[in-house]
N, C-alpha and C. Protein backbone atom coordinates (compact mmCIF):
# COMPACT_ATOMS: atom_id res chain seq x y z
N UNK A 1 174.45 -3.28 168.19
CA UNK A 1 174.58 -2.56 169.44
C UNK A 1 175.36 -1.27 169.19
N UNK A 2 174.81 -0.24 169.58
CA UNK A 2 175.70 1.25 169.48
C UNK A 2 176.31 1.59 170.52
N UNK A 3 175.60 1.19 171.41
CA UNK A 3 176.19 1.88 172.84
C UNK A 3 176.42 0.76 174.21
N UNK A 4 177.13 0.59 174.61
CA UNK A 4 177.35 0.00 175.82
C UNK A 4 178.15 0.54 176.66
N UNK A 5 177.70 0.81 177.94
CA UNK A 5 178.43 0.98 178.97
C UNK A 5 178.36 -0.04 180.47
N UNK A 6 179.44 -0.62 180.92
CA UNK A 6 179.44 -0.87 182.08
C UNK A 6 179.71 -0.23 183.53
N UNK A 7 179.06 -0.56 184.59
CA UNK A 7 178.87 0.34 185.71
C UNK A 7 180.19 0.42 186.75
N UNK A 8 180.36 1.77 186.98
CA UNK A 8 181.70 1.66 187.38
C UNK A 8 181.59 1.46 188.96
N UNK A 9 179.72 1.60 189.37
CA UNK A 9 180.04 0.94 190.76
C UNK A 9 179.81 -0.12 191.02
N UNK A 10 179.26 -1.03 189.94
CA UNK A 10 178.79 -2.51 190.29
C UNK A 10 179.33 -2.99 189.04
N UNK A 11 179.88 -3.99 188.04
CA UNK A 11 180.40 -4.04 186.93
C UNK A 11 179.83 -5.46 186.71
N UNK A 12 178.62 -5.69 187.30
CA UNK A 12 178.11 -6.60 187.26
C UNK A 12 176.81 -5.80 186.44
N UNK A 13 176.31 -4.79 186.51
CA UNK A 13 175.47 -4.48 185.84
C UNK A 13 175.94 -3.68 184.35
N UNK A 14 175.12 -3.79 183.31
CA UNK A 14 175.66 -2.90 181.81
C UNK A 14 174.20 -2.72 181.39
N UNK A 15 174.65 -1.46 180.33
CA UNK A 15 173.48 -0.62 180.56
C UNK A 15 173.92 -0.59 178.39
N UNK A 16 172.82 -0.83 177.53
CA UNK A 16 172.95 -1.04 176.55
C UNK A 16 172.11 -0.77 175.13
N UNK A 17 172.60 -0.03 174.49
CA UNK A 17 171.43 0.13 173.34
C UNK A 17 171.58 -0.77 172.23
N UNK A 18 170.22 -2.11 171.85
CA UNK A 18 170.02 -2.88 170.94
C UNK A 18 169.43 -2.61 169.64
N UNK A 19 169.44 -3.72 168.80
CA UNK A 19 168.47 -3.57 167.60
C UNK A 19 167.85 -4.98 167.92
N UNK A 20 166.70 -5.03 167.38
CA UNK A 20 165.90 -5.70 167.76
C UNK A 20 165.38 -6.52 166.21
N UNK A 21 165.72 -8.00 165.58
CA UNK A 21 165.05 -8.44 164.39
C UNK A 21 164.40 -9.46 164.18
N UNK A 22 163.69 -9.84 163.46
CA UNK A 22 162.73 -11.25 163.13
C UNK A 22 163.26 -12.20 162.87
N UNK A 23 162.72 -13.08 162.72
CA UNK A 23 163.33 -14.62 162.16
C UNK A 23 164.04 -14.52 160.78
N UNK A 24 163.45 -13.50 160.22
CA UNK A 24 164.01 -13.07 158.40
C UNK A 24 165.19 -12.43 158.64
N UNK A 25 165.63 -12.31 160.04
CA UNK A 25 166.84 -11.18 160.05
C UNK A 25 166.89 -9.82 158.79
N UNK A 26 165.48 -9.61 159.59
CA UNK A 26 164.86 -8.05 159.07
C UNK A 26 165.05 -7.51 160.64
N UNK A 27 165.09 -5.71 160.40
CA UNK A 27 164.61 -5.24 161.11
C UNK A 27 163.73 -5.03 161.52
N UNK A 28 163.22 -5.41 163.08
CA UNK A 28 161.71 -5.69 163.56
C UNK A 28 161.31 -3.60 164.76
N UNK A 29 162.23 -3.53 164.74
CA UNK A 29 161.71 -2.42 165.71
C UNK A 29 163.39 -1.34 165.38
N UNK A 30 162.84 -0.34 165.66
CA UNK A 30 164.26 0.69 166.34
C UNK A 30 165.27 -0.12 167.53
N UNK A 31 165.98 0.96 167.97
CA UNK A 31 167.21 0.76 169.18
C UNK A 31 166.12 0.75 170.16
N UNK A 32 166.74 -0.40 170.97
CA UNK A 32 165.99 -0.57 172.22
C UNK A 32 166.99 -0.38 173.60
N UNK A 33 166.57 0.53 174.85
CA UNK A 33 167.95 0.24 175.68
C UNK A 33 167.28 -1.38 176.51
N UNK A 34 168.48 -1.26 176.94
CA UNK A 34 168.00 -2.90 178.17
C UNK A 34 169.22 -2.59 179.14
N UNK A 35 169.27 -3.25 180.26
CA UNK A 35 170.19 -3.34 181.42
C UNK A 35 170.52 -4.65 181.44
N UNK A 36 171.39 -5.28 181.62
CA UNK A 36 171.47 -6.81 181.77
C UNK A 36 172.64 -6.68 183.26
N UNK A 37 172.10 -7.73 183.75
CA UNK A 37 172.96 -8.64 185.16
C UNK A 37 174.34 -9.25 184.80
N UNK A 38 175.01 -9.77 184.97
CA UNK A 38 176.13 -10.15 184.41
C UNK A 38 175.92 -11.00 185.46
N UNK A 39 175.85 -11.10 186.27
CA UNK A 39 175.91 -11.96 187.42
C UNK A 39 174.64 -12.94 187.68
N UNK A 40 173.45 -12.55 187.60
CA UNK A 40 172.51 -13.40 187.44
C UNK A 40 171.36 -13.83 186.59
N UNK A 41 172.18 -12.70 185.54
CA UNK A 41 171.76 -12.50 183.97
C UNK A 41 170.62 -12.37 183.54
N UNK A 42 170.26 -11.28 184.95
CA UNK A 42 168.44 -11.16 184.73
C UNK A 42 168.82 -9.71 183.64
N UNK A 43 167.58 -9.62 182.31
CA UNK A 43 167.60 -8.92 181.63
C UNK A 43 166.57 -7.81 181.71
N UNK A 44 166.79 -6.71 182.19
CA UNK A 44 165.79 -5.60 181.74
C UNK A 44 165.15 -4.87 180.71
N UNK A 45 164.43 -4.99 180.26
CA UNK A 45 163.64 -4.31 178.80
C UNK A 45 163.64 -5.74 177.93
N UNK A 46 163.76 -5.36 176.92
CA UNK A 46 164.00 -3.82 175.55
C UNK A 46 162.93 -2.64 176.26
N UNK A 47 163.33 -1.69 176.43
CA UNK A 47 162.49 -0.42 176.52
C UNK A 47 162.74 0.47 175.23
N UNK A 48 161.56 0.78 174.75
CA UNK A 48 161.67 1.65 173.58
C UNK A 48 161.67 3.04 173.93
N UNK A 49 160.90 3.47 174.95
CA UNK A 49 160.63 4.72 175.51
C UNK A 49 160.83 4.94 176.66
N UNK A 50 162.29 4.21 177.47
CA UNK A 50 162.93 4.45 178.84
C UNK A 50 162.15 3.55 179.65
N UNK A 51 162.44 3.80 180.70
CA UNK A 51 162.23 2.36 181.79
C UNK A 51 160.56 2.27 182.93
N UNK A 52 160.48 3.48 182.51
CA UNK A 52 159.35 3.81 183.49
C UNK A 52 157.74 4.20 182.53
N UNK A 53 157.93 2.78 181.50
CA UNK A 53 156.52 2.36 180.93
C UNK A 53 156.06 3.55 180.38
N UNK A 54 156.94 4.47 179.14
CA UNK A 54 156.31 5.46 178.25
C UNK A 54 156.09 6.60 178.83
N UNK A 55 156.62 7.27 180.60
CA UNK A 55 157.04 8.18 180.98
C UNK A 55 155.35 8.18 182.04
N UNK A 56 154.71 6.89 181.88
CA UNK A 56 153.84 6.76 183.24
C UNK A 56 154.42 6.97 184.97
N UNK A 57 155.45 6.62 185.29
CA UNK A 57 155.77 6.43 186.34
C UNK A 57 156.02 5.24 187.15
N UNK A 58 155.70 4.16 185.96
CA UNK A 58 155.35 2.76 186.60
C UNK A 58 157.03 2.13 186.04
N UNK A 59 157.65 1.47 186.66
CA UNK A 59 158.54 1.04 185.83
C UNK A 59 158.43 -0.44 185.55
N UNK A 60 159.20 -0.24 184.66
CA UNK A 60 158.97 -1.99 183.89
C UNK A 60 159.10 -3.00 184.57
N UNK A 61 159.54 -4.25 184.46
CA UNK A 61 159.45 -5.22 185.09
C UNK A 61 161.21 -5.24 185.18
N UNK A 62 161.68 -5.46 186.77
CA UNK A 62 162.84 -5.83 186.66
C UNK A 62 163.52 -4.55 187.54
N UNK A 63 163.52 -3.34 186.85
CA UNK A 63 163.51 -1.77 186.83
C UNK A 63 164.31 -1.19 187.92
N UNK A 64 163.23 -2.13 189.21
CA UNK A 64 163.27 -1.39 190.23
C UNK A 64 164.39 -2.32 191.45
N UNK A 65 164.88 -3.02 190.90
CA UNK A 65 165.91 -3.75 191.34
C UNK A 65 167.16 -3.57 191.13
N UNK A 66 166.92 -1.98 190.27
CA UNK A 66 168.68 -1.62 189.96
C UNK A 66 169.21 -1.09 190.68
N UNK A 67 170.59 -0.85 191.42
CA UNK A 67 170.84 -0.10 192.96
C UNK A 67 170.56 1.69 192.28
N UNK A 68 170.23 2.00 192.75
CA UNK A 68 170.01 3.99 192.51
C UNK A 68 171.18 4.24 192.04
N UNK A 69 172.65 3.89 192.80
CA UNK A 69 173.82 4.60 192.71
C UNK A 69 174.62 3.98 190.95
N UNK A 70 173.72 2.80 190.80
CA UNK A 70 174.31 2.19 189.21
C UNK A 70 173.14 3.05 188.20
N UNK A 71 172.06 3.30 188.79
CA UNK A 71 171.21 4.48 187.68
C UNK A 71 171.69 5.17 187.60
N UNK A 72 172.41 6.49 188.70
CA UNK A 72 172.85 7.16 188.39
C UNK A 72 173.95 7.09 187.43
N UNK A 73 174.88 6.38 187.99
CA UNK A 73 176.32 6.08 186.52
C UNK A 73 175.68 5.89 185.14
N UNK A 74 174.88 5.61 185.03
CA UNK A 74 173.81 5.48 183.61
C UNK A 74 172.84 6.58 183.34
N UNK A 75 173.50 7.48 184.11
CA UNK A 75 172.06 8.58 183.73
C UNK A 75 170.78 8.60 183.77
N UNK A 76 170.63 7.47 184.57
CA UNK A 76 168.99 7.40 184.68
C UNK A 76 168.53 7.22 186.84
N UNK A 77 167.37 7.41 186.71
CA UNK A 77 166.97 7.71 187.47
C UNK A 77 165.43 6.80 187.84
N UNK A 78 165.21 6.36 189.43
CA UNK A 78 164.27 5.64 190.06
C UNK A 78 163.11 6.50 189.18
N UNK A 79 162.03 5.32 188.82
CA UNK A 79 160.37 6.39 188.01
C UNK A 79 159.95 6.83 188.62
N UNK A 80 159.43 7.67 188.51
CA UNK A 80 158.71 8.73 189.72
C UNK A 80 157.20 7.90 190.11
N UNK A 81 156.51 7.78 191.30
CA UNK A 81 155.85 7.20 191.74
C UNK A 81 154.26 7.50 191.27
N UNK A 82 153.44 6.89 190.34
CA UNK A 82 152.28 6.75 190.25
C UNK A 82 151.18 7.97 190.34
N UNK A 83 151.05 7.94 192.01
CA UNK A 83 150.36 8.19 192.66
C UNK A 83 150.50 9.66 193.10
N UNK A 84 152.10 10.16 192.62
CA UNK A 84 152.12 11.76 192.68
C UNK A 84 152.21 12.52 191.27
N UNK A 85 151.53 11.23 190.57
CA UNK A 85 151.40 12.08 188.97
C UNK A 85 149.90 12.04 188.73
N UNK A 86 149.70 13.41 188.55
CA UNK A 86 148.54 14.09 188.34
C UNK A 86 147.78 13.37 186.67
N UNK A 87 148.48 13.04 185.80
CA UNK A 87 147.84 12.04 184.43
C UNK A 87 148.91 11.10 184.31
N UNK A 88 149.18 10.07 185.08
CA UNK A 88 150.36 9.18 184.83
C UNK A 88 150.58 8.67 182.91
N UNK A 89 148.97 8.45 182.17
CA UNK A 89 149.21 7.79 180.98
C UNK A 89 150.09 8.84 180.40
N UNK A 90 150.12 10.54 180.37
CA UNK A 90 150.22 11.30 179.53
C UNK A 90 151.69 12.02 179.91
N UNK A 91 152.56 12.12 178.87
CA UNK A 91 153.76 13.59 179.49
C UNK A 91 152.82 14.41 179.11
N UNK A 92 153.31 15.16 180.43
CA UNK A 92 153.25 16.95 180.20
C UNK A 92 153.89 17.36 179.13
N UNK A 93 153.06 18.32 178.80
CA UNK A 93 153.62 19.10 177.50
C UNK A 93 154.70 20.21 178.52
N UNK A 94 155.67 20.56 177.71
CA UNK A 94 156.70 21.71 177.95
C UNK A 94 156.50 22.91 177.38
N UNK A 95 156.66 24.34 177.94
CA UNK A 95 156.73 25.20 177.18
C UNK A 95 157.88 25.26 175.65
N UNK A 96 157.59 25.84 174.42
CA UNK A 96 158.03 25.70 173.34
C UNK A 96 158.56 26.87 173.08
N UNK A 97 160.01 27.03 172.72
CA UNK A 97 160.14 28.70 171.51
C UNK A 97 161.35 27.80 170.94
N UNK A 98 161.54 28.45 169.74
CA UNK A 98 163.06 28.34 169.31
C UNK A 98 164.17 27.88 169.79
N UNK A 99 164.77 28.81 170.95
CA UNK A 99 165.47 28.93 171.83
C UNK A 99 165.73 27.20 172.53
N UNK A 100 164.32 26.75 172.95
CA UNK A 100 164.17 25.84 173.81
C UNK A 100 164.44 24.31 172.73
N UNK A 101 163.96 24.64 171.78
CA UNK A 101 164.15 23.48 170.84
C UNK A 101 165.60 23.15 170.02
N UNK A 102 165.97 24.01 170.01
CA UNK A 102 167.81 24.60 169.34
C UNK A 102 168.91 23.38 170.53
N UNK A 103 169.51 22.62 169.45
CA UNK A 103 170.23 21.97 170.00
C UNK A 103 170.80 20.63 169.18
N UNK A 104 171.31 19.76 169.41
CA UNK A 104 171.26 18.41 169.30
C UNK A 104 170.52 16.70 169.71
N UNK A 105 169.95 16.46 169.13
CA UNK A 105 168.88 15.45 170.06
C UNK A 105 168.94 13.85 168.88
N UNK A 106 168.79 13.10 169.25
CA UNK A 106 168.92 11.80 168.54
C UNK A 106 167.76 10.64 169.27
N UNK A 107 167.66 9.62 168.36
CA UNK A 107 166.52 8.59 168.48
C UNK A 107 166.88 7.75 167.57
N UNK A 108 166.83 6.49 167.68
CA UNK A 108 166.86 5.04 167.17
C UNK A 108 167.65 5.61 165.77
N UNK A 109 168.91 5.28 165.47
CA UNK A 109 169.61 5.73 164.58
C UNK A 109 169.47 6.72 163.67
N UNK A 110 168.74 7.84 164.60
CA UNK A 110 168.50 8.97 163.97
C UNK A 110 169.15 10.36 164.24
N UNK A 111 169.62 10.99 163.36
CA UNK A 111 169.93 12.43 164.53
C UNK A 111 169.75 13.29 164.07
N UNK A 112 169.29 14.75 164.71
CA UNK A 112 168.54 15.90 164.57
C UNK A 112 169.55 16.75 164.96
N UNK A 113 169.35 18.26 164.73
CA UNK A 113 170.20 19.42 164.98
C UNK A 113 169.31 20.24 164.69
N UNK A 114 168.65 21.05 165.55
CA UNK A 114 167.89 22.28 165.36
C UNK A 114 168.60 23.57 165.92
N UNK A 115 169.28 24.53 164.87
CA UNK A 115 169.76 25.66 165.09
C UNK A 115 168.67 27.02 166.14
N UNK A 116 168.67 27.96 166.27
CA UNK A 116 168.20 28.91 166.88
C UNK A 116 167.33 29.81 165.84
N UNK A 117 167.61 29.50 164.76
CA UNK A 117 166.30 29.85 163.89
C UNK A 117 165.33 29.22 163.14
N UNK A 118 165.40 27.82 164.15
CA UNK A 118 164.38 27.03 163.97
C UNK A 118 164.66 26.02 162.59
N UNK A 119 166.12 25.80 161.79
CA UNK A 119 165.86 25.10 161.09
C UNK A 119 166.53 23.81 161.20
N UNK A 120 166.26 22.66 161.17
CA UNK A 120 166.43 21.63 161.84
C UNK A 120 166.77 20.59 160.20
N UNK A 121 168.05 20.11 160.55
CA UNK A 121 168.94 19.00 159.70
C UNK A 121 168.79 17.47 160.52
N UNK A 122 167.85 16.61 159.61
CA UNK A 122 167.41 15.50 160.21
C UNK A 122 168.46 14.43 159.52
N UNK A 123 168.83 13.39 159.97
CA UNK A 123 169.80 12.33 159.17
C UNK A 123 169.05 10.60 159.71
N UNK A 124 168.92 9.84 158.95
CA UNK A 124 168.63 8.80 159.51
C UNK A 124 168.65 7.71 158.77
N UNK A 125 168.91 6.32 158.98
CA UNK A 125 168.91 5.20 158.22
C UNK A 125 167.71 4.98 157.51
N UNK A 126 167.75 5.13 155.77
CA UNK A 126 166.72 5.23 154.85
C UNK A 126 166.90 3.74 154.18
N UNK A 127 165.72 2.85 155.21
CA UNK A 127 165.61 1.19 154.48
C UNK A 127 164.87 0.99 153.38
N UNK A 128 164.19 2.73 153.28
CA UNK A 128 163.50 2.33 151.50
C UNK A 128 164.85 2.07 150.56
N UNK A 129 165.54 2.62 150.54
CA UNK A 129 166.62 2.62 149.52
C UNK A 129 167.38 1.34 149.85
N UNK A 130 167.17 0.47 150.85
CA UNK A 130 168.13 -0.79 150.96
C UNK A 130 167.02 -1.68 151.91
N UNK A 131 166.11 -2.40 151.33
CA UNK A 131 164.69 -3.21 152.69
C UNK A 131 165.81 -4.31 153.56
N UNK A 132 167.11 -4.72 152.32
CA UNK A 132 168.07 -5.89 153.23
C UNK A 132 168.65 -5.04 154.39
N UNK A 133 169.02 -4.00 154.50
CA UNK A 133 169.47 -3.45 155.23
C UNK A 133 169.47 -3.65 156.56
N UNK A 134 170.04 -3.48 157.25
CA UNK A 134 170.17 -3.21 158.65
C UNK A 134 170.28 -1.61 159.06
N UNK A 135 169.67 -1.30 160.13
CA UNK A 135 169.94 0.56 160.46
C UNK A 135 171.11 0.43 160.32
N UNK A 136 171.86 0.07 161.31
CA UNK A 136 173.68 0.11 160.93
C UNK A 136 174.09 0.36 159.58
N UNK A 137 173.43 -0.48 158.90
CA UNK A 137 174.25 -0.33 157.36
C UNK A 137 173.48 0.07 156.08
N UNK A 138 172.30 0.25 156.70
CA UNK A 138 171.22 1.07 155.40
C UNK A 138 171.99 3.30 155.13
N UNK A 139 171.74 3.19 154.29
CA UNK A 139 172.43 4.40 153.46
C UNK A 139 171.69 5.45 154.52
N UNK A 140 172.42 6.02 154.69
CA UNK A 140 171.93 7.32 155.34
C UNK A 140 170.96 8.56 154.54
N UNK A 141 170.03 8.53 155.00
CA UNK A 141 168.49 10.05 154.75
C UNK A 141 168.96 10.83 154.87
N UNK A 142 168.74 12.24 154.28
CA UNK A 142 168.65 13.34 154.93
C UNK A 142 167.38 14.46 154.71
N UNK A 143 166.64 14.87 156.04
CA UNK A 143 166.11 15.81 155.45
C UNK A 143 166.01 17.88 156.12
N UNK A 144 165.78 18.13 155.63
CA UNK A 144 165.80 19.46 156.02
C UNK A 144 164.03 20.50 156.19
N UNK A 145 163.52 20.89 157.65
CA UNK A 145 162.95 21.59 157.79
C UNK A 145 162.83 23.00 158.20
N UNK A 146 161.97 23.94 158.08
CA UNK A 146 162.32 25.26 158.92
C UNK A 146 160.93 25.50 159.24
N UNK A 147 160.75 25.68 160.94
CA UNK A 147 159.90 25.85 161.64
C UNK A 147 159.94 27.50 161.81
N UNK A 148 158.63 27.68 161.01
CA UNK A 148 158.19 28.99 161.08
C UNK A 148 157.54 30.03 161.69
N UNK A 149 156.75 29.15 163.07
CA UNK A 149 156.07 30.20 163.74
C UNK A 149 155.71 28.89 165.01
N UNK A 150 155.20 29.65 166.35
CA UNK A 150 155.11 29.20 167.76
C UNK A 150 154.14 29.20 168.21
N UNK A 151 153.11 28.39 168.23
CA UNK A 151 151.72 28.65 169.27
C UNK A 151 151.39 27.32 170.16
N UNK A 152 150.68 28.23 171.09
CA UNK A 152 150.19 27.03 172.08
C UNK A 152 151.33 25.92 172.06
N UNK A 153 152.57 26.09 172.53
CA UNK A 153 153.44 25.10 173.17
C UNK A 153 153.56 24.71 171.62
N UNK A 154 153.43 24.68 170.68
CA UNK A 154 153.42 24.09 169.47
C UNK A 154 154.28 24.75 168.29
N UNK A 155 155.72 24.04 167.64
CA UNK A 155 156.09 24.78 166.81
C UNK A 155 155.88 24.49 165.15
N UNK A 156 155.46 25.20 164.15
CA UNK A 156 155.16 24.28 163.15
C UNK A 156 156.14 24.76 162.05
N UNK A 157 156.04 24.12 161.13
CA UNK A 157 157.05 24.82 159.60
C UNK A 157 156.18 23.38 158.68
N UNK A 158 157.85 23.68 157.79
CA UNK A 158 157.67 22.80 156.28
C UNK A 158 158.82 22.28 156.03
N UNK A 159 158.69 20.84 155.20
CA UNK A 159 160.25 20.27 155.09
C UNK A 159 160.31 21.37 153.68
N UNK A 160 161.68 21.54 153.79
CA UNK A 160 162.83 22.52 152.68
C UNK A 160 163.26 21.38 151.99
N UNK A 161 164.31 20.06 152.02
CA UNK A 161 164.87 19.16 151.30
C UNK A 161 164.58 18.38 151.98
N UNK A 162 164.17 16.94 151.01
CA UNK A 162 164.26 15.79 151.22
C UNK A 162 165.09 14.55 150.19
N UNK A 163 165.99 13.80 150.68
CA UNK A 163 166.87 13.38 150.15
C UNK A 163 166.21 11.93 149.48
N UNK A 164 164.94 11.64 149.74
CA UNK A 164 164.50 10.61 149.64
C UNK A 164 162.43 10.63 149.46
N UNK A 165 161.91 11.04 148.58
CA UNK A 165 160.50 11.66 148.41
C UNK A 165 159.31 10.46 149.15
N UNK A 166 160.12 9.50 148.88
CA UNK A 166 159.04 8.07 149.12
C UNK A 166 159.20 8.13 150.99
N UNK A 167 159.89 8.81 151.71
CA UNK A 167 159.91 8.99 152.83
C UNK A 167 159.21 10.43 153.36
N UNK A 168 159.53 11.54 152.88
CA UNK A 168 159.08 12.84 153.25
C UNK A 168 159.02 13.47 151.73
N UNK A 169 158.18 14.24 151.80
CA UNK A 169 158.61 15.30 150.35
C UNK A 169 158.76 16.73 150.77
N UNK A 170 158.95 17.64 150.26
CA UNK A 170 159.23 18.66 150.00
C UNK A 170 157.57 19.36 150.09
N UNK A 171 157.53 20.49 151.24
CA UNK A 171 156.62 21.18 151.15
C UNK A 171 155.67 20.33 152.45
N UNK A 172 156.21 19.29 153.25
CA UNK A 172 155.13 18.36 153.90
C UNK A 172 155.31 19.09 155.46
N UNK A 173 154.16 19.22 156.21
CA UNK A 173 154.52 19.96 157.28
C UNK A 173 154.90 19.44 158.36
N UNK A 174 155.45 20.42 159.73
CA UNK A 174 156.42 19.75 160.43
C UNK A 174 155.63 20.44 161.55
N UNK A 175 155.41 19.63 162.73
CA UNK A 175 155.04 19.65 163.85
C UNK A 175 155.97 19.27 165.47
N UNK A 176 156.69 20.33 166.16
CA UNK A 176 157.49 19.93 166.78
C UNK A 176 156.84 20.46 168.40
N UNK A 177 156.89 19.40 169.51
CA UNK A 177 156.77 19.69 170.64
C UNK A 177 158.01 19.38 171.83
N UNK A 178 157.38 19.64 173.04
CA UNK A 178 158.74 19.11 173.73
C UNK A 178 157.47 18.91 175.20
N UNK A 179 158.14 17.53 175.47
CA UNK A 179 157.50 16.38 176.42
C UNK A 179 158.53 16.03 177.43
N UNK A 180 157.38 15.86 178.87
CA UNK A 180 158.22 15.56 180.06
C UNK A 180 159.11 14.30 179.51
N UNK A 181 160.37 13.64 179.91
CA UNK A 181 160.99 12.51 179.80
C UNK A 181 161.14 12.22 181.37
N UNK A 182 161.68 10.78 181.37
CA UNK A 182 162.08 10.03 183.22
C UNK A 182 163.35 9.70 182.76
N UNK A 183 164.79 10.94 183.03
CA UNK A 183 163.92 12.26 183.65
C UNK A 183 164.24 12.81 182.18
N UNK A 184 164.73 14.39 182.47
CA UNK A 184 164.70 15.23 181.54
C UNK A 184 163.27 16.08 180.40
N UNK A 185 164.08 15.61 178.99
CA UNK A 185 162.56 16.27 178.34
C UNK A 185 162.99 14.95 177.00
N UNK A 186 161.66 15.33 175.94
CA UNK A 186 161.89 14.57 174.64
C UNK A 186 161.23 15.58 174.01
N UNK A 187 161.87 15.49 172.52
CA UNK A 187 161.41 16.12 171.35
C UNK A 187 160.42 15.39 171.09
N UNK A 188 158.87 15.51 170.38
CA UNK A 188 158.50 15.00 169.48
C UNK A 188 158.30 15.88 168.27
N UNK A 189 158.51 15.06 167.64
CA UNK A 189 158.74 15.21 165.73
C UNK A 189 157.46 14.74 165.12
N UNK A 190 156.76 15.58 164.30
CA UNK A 190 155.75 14.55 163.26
C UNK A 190 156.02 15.76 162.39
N UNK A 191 156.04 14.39 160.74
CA UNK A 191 156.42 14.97 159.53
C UNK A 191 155.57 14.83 158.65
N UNK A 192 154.71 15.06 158.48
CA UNK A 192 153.74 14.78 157.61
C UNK A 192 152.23 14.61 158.15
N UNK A 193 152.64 14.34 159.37
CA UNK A 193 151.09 14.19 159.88
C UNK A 193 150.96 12.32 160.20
N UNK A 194 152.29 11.60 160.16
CA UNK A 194 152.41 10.42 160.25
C UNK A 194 152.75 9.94 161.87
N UNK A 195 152.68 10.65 162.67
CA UNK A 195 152.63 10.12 164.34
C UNK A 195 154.16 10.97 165.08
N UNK A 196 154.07 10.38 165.79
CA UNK A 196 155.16 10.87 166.71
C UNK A 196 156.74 10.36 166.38
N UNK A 197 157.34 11.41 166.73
CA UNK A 197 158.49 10.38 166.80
C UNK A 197 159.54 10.74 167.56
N UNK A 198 160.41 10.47 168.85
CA UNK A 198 160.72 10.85 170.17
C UNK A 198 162.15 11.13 169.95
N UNK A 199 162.86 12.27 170.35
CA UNK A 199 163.53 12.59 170.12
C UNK A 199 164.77 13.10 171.67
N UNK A 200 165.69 12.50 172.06
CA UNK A 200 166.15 12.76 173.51
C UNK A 200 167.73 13.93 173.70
N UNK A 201 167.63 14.11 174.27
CA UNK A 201 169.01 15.14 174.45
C UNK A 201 169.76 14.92 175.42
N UNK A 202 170.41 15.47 175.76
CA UNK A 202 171.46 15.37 177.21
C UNK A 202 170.53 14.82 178.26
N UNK A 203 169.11 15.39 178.65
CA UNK A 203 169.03 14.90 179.67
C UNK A 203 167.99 14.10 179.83
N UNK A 204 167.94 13.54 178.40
CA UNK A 204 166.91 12.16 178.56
C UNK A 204 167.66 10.76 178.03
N UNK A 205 169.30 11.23 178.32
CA UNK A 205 169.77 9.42 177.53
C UNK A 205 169.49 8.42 177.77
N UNK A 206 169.13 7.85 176.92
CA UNK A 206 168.88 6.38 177.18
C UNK A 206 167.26 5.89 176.77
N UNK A 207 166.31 6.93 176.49
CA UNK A 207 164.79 6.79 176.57
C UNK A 207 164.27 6.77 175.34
N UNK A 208 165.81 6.67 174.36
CA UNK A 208 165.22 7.09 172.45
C UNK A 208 165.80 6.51 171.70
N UNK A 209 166.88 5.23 172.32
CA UNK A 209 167.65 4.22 171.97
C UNK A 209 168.50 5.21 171.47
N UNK A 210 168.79 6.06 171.31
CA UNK A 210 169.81 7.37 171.09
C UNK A 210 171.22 6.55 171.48
C-alpha cells in the first residue's frame, strides 16, 4: 500500500492505493485504488483506471454510494452521466504542445517529469532485473526521452537512455498524448509501440494508482 488516506468528513470511509498478487505471491497487476467502508466493510474496486469504468461515465459497482462531500476530500468526483457523453467507450483526446505536457505525473509505481523542452525522465520498478520482486522493492529503471516535434494532438521523439535494454532501448520511439480523466486529464505514454500507458497529475489523483 503507498497511499492511504482517511476521510475527514466521514472516517468511516478510506480511500487507498493497493498492489494486487497471485497465489505465488508474484505481482499480478499494478497499484490499484479501492475505497473501503470501515463500518460496513463494503469494498470498492480495485480500479485500475479510476472509478467511472476507464473514463466511460458509468461507475463501478459500489461507486455511487460514496457521499459527494467524502469524494470530494479524496479528490474525486460523482462520473459524469452516460447519456451526456457524446462516445462514452472513448476519452477525448486533449489538445497537445510542450507547454501542456511539462510537469510531473506518476502511475502504478512509476514517475515521469517532462520539462518544457519536451524531455521527459521516466523512473520505475524494473522486475526484469529482480522477477522475486515486489514493485516496492524491485530496483528502480530509469529511462530518458526527448520529444521532438507536435502534430495532430500528437507528440513524438526517441528514448536518449535506457538503464535497462531488455525493457526499452535506445533510439525506440516515443509517442505521447493527453486524455480526458474523471475528472482532470491523463498522460498516455507508448514506448516502443508496446500500448498505452496512463499517466495522472494533480488533477487526476487517484485514476493511475499514482
Amino acid at each position: 500500500m503507498s497511499y492511504l488516506k482517511v476521510s475527514t468528513v466521514d472516517p468511516h470511509w478510506v480511500h487507498a492505493a493497493i498492489g494486487l498478487y497471485n497465489r505465488q505471491d508474484q505481482p499480478e497487476s499494478d497499484e490499484s485504488s479501492v475505497i473501503l467502508n470501515l463500518s460496513t466493510h463494503e469494498l470498492i474496486g480495485p480500479a485500475d483506471d479510476g472509478f467511472c469504468a476507464d473514463g466511460t461515465g458509468t461507475p463501478i459497482p459500489g461507486y455511487s454510494s460514496v457521499p459527494a462531500n467524502v469524494l470530494t476530500g479524496f479528490g474525486l468526483t460523482r462520473c459524469s452521466s452516460p447519456a451526456t457523453t457524446s462516445s462514452p467507450a472513448t476519452r477525448a483526446a486533449l489538445p497537445v504542445t510542450l507547454a501542456s505536457l511539462a510537469g510531473t505525473w506518476g502511475a502504478h509505481e512509476e514517475g515521469l517529469v517532462i520539462d518544457a523542452t519536451g524531455t521527459g525522465h521516466l523512473s520505475y520498478a524494473d522486475l526484469t532485473l529482480c522477477p522475486s520482486c515486489s514493485f516496492a522493492t524491485a530496483p528502480q529503471g530509469t529511462l530518458v526521452f526527448v520529444l521532438t516535434s507536435v502534430s495532430n494532438d500528437e507528440a513524438i521523439g526517441r528514448v536518449t537512455v535506457s538503464s535497462d535494454s531488455k525493457n526499452s532501448t535506445v533510439g525506440e520511439a516515443v509517442q505521447v498524448t493527453l486524455t480526458t480523466g474523471s475528472p482532470g486529464q491523463l498522460l498516455d505514454l507508448d514506448i516502443g509501440g508496446h500500448g498505452s500507458n496512463y499517466f495522472c497529475n494533480s488533477t487526476s489523483v487517484g485514476q493511475c494508482g499514482a
